[in-house]
N, C-alpha and C. Protein backbone atom coordinates (compact mmCIF):
# COMPACT_ATOMS: atom_id res chain seq x y z
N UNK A 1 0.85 -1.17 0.00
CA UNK A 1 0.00 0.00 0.00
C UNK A 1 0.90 1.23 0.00
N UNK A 2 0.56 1.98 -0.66
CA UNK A 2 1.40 3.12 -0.88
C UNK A 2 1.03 3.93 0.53
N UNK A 3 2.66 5.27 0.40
CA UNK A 3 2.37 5.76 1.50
C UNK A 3 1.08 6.53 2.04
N UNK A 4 1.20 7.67 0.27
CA UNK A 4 -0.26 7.93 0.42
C UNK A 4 -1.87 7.90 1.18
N UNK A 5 -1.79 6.45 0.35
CA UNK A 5 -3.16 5.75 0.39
C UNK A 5 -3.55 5.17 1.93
N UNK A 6 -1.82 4.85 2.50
CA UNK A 6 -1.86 4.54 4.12
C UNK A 6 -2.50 5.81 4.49
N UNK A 7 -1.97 6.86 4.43
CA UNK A 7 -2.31 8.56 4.69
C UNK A 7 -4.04 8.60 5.15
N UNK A 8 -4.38 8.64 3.41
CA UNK A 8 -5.40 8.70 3.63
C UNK A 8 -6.47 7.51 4.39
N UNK A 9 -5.93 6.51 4.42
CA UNK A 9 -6.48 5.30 5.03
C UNK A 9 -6.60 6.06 6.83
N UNK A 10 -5.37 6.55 7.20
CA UNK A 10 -5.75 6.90 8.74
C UNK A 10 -6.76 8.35 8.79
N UNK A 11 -6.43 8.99 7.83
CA UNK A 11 -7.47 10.54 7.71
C UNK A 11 -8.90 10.16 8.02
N UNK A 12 -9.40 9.01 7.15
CA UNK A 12 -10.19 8.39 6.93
C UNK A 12 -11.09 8.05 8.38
N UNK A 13 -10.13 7.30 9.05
CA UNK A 13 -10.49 6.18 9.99
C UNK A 13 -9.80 6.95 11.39
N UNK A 14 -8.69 7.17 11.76
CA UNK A 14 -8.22 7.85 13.42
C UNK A 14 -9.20 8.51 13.35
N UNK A 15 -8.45 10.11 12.64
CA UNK A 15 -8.84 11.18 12.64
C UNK A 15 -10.19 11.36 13.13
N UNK A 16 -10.81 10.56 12.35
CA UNK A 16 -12.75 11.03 12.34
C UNK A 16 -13.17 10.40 13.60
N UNK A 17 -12.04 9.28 14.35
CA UNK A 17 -13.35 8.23 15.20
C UNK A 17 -13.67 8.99 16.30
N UNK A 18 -12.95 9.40 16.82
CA UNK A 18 -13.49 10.49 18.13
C UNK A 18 -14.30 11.25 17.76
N UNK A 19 -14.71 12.15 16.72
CA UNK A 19 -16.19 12.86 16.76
C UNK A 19 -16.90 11.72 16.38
N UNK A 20 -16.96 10.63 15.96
CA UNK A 20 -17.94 9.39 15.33
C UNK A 20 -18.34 8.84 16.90
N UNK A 21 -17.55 8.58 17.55
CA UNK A 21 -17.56 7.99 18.76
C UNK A 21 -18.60 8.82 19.84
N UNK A 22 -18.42 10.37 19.94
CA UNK A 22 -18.79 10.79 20.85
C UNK A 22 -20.51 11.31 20.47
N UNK A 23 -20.88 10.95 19.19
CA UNK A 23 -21.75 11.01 18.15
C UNK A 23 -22.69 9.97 17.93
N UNK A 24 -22.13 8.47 18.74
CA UNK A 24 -22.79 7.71 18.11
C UNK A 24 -24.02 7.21 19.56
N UNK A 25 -23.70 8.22 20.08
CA UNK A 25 -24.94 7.80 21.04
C UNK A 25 -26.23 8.31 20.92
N UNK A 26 -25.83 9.64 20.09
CA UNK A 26 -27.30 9.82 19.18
C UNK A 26 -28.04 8.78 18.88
N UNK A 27 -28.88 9.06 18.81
CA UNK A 27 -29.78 8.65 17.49
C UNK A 27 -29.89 8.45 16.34
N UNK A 28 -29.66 7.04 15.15
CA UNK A 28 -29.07 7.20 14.18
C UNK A 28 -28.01 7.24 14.21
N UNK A 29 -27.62 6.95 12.61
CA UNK A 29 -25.85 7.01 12.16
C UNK A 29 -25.15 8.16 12.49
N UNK A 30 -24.06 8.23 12.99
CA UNK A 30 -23.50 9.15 12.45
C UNK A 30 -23.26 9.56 11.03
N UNK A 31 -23.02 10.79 10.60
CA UNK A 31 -22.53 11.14 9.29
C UNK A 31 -21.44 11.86 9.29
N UNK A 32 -20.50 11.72 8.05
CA UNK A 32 -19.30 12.30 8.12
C UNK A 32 -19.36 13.13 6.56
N UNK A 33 -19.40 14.40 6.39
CA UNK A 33 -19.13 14.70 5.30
C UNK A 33 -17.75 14.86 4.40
N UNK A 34 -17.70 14.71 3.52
CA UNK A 34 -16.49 14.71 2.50
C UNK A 34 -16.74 15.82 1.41
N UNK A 35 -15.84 16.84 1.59
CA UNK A 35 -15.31 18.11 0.51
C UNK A 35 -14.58 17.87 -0.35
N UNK A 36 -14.67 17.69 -1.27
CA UNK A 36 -13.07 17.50 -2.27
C UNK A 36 -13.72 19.04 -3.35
N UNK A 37 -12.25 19.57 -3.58
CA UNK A 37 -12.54 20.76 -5.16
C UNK A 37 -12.53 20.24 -6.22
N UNK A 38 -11.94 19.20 -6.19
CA UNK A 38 -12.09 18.54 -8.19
C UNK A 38 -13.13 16.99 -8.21
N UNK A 39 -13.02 16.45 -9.25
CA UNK A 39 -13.69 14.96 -9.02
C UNK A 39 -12.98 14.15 -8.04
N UNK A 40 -14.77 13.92 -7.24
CA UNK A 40 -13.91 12.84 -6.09
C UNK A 40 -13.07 11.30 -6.85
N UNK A 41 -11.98 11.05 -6.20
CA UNK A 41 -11.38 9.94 -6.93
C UNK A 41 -11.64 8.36 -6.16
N UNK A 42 -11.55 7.73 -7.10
CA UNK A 42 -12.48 6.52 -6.37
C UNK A 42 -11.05 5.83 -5.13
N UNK A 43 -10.03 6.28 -5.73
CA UNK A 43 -8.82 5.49 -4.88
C UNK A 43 -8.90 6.47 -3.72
N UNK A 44 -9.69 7.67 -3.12
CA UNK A 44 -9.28 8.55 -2.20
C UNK A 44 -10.58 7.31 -1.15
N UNK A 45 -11.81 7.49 -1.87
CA UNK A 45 -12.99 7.01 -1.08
C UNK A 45 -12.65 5.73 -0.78
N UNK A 46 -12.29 4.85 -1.58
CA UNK A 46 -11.46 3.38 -1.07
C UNK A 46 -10.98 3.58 0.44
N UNK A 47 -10.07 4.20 0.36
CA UNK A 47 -8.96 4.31 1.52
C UNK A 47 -9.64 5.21 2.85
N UNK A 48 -10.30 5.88 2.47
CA UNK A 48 -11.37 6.53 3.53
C UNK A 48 -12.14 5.58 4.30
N UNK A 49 -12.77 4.65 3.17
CA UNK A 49 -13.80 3.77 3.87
C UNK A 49 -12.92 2.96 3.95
N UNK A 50 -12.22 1.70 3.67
CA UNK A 50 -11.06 1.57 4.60
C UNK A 50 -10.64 1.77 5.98
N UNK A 51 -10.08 3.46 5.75
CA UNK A 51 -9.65 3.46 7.41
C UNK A 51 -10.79 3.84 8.50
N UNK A 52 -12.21 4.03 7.63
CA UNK A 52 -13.14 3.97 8.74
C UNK A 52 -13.80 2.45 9.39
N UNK A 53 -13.49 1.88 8.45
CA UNK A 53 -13.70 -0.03 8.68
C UNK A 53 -12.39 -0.06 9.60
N UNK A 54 -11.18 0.20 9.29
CA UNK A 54 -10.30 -0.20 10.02
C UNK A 54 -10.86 -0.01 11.55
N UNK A 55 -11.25 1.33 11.72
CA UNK A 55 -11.79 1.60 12.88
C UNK A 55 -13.33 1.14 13.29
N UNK A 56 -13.55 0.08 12.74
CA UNK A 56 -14.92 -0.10 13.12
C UNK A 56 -16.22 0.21 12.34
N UNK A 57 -16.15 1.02 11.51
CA UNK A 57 -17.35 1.95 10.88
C UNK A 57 -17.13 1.07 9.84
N UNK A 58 -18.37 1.12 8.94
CA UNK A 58 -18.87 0.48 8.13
C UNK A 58 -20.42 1.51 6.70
N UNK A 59 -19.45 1.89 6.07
CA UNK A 59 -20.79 2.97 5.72
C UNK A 59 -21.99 2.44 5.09
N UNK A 60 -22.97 2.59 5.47
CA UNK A 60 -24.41 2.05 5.54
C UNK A 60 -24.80 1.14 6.32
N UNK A 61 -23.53 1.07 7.11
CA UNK A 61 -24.27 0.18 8.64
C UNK A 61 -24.28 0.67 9.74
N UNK A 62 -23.14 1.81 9.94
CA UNK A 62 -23.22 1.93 11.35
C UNK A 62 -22.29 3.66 10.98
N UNK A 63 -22.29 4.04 9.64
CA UNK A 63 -21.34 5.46 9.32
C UNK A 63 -22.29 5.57 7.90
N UNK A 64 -22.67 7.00 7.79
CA UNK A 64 -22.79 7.48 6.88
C UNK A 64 -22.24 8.44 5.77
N UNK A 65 -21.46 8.65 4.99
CA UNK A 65 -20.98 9.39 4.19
C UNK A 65 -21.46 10.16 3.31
N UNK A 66 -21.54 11.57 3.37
CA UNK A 66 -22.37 12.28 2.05
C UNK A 66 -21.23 13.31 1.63
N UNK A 67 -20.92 13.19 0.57
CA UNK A 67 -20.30 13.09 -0.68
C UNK A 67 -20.54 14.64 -1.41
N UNK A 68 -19.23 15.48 -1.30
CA UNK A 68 -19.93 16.75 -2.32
C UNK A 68 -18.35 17.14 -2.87
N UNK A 69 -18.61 17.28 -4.14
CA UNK A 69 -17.23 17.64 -5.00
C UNK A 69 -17.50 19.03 -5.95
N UNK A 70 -16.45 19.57 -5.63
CA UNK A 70 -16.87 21.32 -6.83
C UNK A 70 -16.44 21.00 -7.99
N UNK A 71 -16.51 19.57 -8.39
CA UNK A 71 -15.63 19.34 -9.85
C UNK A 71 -14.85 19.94 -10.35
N UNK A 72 -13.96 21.02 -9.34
CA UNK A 72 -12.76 22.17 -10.43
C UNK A 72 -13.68 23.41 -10.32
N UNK A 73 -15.40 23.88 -9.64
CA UNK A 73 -15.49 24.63 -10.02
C UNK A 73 -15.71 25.34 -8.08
N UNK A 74 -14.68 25.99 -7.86
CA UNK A 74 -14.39 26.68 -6.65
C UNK A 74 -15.45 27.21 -5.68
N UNK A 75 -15.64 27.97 -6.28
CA UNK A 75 -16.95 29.08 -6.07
C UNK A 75 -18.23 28.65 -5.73
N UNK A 76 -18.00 26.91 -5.52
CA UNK A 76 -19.25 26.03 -5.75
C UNK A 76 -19.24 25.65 -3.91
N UNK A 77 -17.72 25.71 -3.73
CA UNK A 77 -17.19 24.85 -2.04
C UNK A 77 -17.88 26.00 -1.43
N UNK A 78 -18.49 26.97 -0.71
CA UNK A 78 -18.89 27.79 0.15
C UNK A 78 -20.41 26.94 0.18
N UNK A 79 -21.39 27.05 -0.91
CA UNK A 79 -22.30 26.03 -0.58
C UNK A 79 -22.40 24.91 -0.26
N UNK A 80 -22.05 24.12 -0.73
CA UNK A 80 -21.64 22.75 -0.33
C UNK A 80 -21.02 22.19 1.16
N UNK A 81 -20.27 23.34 1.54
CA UNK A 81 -19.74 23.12 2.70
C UNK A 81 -20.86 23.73 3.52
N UNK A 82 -21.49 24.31 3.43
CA UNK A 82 -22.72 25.25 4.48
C UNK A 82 -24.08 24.00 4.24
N UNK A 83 -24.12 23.47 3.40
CA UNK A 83 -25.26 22.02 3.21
C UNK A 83 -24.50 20.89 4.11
N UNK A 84 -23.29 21.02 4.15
CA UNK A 84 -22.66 19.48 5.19
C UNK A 84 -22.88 19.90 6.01
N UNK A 85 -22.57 21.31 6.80
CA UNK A 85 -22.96 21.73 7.93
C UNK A 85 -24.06 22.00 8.79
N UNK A 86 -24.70 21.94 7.37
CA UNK A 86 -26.46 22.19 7.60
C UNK A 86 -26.86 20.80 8.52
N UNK A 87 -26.15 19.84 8.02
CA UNK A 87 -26.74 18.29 7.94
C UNK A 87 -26.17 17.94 9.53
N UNK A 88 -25.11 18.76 10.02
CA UNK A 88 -24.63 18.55 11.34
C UNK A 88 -23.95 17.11 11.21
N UNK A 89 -22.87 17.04 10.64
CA UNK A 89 -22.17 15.78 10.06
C UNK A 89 -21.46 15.67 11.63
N UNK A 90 -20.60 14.51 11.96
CA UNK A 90 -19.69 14.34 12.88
C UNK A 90 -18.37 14.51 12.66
N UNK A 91 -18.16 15.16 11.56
CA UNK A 91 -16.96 15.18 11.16
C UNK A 91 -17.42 15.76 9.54
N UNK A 92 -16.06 16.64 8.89
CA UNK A 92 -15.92 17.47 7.80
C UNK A 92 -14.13 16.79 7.25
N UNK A 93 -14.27 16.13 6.05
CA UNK A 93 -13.41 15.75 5.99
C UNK A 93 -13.16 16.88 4.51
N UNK A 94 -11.96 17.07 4.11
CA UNK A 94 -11.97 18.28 3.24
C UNK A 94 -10.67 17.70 2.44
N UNK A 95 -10.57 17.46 1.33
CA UNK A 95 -9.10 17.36 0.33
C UNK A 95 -8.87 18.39 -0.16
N UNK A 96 -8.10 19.19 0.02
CA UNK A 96 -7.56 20.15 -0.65
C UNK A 96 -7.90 21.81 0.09
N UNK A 97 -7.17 23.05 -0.29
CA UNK A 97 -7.11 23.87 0.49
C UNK A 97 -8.17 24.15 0.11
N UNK A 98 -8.77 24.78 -1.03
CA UNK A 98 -10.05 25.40 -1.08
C UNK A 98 -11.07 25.00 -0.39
N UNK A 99 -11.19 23.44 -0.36
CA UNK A 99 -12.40 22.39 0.32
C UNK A 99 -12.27 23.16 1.94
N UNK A 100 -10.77 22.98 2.20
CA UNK A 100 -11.09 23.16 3.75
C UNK A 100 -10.93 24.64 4.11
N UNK A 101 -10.75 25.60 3.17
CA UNK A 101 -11.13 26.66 3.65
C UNK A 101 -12.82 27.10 3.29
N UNK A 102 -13.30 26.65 2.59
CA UNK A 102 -14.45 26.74 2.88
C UNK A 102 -15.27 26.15 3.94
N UNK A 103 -14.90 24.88 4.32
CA UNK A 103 -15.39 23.95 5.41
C UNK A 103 -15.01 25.23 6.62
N UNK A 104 -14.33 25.61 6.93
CA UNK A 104 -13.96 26.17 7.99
C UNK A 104 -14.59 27.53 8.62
N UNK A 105 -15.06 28.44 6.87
CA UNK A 105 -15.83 29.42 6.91
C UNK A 105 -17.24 28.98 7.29
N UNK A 106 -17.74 27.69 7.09
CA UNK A 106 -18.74 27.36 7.08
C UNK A 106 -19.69 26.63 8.67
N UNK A 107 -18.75 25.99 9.29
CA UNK A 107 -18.60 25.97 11.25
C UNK A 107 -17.51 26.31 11.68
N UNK A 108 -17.93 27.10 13.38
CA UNK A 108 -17.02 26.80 13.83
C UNK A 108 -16.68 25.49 14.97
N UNK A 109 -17.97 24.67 14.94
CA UNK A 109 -18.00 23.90 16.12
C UNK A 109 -17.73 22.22 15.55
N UNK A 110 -17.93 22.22 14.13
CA UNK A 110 -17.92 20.67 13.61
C UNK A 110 -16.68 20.42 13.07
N UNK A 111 -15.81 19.55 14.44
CA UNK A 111 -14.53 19.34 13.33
C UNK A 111 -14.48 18.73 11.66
N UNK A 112 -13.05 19.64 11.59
CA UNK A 112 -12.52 19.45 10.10
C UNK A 112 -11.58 18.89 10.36
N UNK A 113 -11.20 18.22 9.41
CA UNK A 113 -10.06 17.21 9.20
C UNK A 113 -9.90 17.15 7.50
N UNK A 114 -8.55 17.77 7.65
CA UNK A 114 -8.07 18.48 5.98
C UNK A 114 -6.76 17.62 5.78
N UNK A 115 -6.44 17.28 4.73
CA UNK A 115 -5.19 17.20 3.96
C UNK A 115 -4.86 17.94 2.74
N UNK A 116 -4.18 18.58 2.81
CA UNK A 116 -3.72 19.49 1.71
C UNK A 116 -1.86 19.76 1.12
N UNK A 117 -1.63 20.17 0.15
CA UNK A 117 -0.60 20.39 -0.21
C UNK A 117 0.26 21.67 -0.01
N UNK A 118 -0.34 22.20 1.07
CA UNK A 118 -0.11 23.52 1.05
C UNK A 118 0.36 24.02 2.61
N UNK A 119 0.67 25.08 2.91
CA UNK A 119 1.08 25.93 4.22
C UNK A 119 -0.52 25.93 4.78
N UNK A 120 -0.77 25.47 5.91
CA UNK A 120 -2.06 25.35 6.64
C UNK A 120 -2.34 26.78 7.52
N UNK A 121 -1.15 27.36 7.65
CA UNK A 121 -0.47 28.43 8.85
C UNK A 121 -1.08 29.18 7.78
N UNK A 122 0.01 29.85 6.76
CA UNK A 122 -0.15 31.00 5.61
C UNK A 122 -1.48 30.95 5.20
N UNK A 123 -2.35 29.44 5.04
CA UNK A 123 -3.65 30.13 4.39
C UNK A 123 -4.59 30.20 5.87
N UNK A 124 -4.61 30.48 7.11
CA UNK A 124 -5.05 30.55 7.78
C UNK A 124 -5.88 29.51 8.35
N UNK A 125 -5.79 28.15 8.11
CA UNK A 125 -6.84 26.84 8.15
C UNK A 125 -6.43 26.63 9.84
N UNK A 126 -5.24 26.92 10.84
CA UNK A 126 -4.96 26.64 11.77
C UNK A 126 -3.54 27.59 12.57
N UNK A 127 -3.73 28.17 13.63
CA UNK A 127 -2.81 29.24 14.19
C UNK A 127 -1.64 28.26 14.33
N UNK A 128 -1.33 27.59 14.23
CA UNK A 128 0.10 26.44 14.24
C UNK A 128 0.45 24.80 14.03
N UNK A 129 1.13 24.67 13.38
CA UNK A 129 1.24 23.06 13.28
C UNK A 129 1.25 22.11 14.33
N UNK A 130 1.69 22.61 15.43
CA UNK A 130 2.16 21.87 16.47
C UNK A 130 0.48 22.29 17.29
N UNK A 131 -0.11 23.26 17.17
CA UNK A 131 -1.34 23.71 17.82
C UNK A 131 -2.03 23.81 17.35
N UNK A 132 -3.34 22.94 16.28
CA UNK A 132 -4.04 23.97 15.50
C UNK A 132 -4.52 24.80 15.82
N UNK A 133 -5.73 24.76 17.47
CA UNK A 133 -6.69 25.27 17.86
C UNK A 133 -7.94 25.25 17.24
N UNK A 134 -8.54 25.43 17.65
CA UNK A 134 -10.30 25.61 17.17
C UNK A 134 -10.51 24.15 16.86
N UNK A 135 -11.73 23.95 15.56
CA UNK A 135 -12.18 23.04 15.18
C UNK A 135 -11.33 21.81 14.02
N UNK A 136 -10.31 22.69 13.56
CA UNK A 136 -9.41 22.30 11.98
C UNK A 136 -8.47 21.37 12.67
N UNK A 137 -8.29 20.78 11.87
CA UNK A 137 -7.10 19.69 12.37
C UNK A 137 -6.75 18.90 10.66
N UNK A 138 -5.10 18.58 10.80
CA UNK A 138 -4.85 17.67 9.62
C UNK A 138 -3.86 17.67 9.27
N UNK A 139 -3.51 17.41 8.30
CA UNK A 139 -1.99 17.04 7.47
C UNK A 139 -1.69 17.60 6.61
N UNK A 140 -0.76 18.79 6.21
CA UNK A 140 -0.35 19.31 5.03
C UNK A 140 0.88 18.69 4.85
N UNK A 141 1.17 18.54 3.54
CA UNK A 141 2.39 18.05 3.00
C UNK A 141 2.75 19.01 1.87
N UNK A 142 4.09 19.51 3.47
CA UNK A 142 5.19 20.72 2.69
C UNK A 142 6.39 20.20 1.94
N UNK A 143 6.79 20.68 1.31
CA UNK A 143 8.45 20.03 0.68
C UNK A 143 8.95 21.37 0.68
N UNK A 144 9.71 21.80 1.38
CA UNK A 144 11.19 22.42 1.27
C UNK A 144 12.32 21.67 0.44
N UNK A 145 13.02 22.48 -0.88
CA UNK A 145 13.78 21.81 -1.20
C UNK A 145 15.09 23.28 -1.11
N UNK A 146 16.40 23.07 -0.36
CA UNK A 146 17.59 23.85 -0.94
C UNK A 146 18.04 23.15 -2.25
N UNK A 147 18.51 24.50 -2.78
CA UNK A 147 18.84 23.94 -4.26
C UNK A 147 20.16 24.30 -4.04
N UNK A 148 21.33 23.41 -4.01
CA UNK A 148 22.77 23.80 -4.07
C UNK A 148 23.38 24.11 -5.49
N UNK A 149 24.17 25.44 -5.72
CA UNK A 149 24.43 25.44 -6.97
C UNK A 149 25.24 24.18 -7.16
N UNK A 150 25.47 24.64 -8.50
CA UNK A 150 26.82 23.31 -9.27
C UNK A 150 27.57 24.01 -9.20
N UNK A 151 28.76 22.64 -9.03
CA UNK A 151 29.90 23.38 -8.97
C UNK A 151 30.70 22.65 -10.36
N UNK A 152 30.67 24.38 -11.67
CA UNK A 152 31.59 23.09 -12.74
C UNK A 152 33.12 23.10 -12.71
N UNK A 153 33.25 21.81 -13.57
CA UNK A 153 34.53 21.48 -13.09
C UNK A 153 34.99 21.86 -14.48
């Protein structure tokens, strides 16, 4: 299994079980919503449901998942994220920065749980890596690279 797909396999499944957990004494399933900005990809939802089986959940038995993608079109994530919120999900799972900065504008009380490619700090999704605070929580994957000149010979 790639590292990735491990990635998202725990995003999926840790991340979410504590709001699923403290949720499931409701009434009914819990629900977990999913943000993505482009087409959702079937290898992301694999590994989601995955690491929510890993943890126990099972969607349509005991976890529900509702599903909203801006297909590429941006401007679409502010609604979409205010309809998951509407729905009072147990969790906001978000791919990508736009997803979870809209998720974020959209509650402040229903955790998010983001992976993105980007500075989480600079776009404001969380006051520190080591702290997020508030509701946001997740994994960005930074690459710093120094570039050493050449030296010709």
């Amino acid at each position: 299994m790639s590292s990735r797909r491990q990635f998202i396999s725990l995003l999926g499944g840790a991340a979410v079980v504590w709001p699923l957990a403290a949720r499931a004494q409701q009434a009914g399933v819990p629900l977990v919503g999913l943000l993505v900005s482009t087409q959702i990809d079937d290898r992301q939802i694999a590994a989601i449901r995955q690491g929510l089986k890993d943890a126990g959940y099972i969607e349509g038995r005991n976890v529900a998942i509702k599903y909203r993608s801006g297909d590429g079109r941006f401007d679409r994530l502010p609604a979409m994220a205010a309809e998951l919120a509407a729905d009072a999900p147990a969790a906001i799972i978000a791919l990508a920065p736009a997803a979870a900065l809209a998720a974020k504008a959209a509650t402040a009380t229903i955790p998010i749980v983001f992976s993105i490619g980007g500075d989480a700090v600079k776009l404001g999704l969380v006051s520190s890596l080591n702290r997020p605070g508030g509701n946001v929580t997740g994994v960005t994957f930074l690459s710093t690279q120094r570039i050493q000149p050449l030296n010709p010979r």
